[in-house]
N, C-alpha and C. Protein backbone atom coordinates (compact mmCIF):
# COMPACT_ATOMS: atom_id res chain seq x y z
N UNK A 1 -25.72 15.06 4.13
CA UNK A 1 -24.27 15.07 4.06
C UNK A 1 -23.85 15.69 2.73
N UNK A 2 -22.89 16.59 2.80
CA UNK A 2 -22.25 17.57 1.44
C UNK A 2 -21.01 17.12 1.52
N UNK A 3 -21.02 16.26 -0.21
CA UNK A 3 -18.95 16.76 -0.37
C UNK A 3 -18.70 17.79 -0.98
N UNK A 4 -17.36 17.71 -0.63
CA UNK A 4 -16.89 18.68 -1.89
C UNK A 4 -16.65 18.09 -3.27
N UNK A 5 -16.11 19.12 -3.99
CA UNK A 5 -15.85 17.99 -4.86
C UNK A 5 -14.58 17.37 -5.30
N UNK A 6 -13.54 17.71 -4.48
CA UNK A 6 -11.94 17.58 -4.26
C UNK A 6 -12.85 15.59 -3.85
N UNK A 7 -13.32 15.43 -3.14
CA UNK A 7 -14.00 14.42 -2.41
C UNK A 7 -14.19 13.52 -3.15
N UNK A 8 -15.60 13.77 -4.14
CA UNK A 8 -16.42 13.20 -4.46
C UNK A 8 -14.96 12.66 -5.76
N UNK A 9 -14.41 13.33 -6.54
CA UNK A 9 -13.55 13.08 -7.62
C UNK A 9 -12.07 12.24 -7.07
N UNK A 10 -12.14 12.05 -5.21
CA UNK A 10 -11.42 10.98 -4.64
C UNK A 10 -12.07 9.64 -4.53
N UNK A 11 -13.31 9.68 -4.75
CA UNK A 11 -14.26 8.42 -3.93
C UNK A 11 -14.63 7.91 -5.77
N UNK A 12 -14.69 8.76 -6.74
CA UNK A 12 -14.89 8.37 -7.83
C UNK A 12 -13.61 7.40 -8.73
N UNK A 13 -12.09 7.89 -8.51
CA UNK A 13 -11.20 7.43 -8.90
C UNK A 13 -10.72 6.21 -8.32
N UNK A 14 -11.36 6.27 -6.82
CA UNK A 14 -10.99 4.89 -5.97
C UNK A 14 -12.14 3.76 -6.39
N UNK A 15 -13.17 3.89 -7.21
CA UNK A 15 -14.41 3.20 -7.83
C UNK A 15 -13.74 2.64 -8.48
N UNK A 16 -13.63 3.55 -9.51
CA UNK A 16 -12.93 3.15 -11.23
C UNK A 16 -11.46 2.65 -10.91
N UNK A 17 -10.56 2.41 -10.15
CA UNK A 17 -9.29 1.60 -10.24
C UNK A 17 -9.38 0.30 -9.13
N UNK A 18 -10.27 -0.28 -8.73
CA UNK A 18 -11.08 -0.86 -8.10
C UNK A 18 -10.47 -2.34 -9.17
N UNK A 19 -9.30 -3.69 -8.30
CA UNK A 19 -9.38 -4.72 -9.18
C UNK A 19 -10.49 -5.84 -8.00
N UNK A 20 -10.59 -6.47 -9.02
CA UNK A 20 -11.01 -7.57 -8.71
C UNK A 20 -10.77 -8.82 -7.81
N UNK A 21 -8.72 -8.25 -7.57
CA UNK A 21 -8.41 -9.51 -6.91
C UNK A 21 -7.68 -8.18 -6.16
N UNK A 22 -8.34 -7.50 -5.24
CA UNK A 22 -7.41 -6.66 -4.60
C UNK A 22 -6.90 -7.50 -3.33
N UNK A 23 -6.33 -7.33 -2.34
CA UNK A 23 -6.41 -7.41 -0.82
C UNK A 23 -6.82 -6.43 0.16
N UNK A 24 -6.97 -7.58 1.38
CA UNK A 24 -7.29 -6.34 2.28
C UNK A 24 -6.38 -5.97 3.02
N UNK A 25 -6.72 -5.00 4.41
CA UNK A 25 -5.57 -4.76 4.98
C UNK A 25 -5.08 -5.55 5.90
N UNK A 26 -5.59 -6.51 6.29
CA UNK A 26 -4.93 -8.08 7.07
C UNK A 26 -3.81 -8.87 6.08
N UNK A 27 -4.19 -8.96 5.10
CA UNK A 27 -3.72 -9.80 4.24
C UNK A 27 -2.58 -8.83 3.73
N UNK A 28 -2.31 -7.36 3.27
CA UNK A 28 -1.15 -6.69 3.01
C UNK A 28 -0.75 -6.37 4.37
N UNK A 29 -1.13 -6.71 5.56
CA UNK A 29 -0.19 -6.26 6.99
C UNK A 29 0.69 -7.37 7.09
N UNK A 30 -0.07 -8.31 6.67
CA UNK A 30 0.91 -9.82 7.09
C UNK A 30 1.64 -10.19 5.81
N UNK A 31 2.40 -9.52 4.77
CA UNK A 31 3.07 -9.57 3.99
C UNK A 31 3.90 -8.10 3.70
N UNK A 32 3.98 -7.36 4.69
CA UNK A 32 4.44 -6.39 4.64
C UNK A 32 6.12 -6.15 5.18
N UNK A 33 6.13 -7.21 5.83
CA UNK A 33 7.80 -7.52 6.00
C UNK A 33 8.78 -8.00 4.96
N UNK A 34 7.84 -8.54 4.50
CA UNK A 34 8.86 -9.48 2.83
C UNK A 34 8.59 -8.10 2.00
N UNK A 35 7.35 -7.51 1.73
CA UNK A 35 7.77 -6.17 0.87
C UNK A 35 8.92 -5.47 1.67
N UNK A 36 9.00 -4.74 2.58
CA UNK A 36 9.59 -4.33 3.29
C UNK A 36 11.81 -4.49 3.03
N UNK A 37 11.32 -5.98 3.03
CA UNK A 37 12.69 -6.69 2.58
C UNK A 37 13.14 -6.80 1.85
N UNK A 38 11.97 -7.42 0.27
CA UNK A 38 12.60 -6.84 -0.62
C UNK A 38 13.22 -5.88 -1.08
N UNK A 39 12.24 -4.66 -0.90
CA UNK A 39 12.97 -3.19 -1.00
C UNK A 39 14.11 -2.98 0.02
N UNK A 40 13.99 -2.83 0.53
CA UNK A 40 15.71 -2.96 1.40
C UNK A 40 17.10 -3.38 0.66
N UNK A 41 16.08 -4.74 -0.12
CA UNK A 41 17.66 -5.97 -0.34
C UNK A 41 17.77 -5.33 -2.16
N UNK A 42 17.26 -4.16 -2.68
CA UNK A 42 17.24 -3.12 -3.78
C UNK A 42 16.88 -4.03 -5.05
N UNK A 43 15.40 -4.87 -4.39
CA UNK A 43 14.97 -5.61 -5.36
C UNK A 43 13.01 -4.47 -5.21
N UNK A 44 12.75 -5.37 -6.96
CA UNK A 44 11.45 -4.51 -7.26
C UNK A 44 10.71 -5.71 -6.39
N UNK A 45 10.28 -4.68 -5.49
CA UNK A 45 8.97 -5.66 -4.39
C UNK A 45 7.87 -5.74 -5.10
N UNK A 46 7.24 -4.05 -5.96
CA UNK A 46 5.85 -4.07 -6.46
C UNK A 46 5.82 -5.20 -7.47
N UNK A 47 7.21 -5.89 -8.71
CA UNK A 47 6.93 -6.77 -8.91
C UNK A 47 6.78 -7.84 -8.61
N UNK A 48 7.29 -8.57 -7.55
CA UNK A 48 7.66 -9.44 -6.91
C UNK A 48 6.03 -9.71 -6.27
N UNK A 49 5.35 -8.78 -5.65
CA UNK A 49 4.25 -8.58 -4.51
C UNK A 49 3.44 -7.48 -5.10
N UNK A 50 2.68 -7.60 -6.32
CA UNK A 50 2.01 -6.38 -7.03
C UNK A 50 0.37 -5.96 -6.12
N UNK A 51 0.46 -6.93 -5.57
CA UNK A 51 -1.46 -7.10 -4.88
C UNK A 51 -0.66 -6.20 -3.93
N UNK A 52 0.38 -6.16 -3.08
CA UNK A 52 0.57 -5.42 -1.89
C UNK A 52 1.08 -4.26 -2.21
N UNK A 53 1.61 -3.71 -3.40
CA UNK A 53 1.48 -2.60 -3.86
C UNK A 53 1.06 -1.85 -4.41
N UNK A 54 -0.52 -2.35 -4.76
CA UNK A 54 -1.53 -2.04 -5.51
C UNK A 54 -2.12 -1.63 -3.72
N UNK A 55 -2.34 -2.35 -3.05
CA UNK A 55 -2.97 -1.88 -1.73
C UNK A 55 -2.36 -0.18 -0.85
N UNK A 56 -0.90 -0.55 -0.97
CA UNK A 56 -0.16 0.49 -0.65
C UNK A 56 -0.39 1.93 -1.40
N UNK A 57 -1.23 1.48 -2.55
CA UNK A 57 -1.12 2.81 -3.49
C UNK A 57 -2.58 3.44 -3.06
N UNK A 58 -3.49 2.49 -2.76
CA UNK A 58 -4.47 2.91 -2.38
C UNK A 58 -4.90 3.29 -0.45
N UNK A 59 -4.22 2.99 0.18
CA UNK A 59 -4.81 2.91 1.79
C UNK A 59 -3.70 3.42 2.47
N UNK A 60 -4.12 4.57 2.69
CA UNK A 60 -3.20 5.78 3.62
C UNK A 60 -2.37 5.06 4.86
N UNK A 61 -3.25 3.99 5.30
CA UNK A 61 -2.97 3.49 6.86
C UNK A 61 -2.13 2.62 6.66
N UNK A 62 -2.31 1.86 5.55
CA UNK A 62 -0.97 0.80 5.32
C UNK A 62 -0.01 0.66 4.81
N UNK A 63 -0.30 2.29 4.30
CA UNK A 63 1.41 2.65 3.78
C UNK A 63 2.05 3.74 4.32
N UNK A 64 1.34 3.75 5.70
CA UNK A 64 2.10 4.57 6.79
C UNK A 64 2.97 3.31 7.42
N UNK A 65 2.22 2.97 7.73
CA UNK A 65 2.89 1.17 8.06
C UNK A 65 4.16 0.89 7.97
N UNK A 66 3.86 0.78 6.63
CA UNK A 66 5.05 0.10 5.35
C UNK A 66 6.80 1.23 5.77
N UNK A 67 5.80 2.09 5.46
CA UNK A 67 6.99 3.12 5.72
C UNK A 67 7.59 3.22 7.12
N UNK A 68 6.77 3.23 7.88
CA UNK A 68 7.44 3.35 9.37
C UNK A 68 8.30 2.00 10.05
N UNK A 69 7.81 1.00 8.87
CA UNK A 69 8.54 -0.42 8.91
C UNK A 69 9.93 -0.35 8.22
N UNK A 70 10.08 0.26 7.27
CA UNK A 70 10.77 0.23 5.78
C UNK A 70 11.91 0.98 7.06
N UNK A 71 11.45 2.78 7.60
CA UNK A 71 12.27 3.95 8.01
C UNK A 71 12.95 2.95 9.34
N UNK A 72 12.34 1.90 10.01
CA UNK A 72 12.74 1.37 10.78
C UNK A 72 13.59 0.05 10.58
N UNK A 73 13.26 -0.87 9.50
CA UNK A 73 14.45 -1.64 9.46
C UNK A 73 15.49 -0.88 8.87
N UNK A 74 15.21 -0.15 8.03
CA UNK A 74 16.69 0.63 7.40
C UNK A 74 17.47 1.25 8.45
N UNK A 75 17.29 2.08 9.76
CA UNK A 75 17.72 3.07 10.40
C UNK A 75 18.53 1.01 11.48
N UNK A 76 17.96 -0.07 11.57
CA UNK A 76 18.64 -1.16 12.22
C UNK A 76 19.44 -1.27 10.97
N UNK A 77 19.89 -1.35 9.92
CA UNK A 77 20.52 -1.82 9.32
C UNK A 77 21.67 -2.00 8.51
């Protein structure tokens, strides 16, 4: 198997910012409505919920999520 190195310098930066008390993506799916809400109600969610925006910064899939949650309560609201 060959990376590139666009790759290898993605898989290296996701090493090194790597905490200790991260979550996973069960645990930021099922708190993703209260982020969701906060930001809506034009409060800071990442402080409020920093583990779920530390996740969001890292995992493509759950901050498609977030967003398609976020583009959807806003467009009800």
């Amino acid at each position: 198997m060959s990376l590139d190195l666009n790759t290898m310098r993605q898989i290296v930066r996701e090493v090194v910012t790597t905490r200790p008390d991260e979550i996973d993506c069960t645990t930021c799916f099922d708190q993703l409505d209260r982020f969701a809400e906060l930001a809506l109600a034009g409060r800071d969610a990442a402080s409020v919920l920093p583990l779920v925006q530390d996740h969001l910064d890292h995992c493509t899939e759950c901050r498609e999520e977030f967003e398609a949650l976020y583009e959807t309560l806003q467009a009800l609201g």
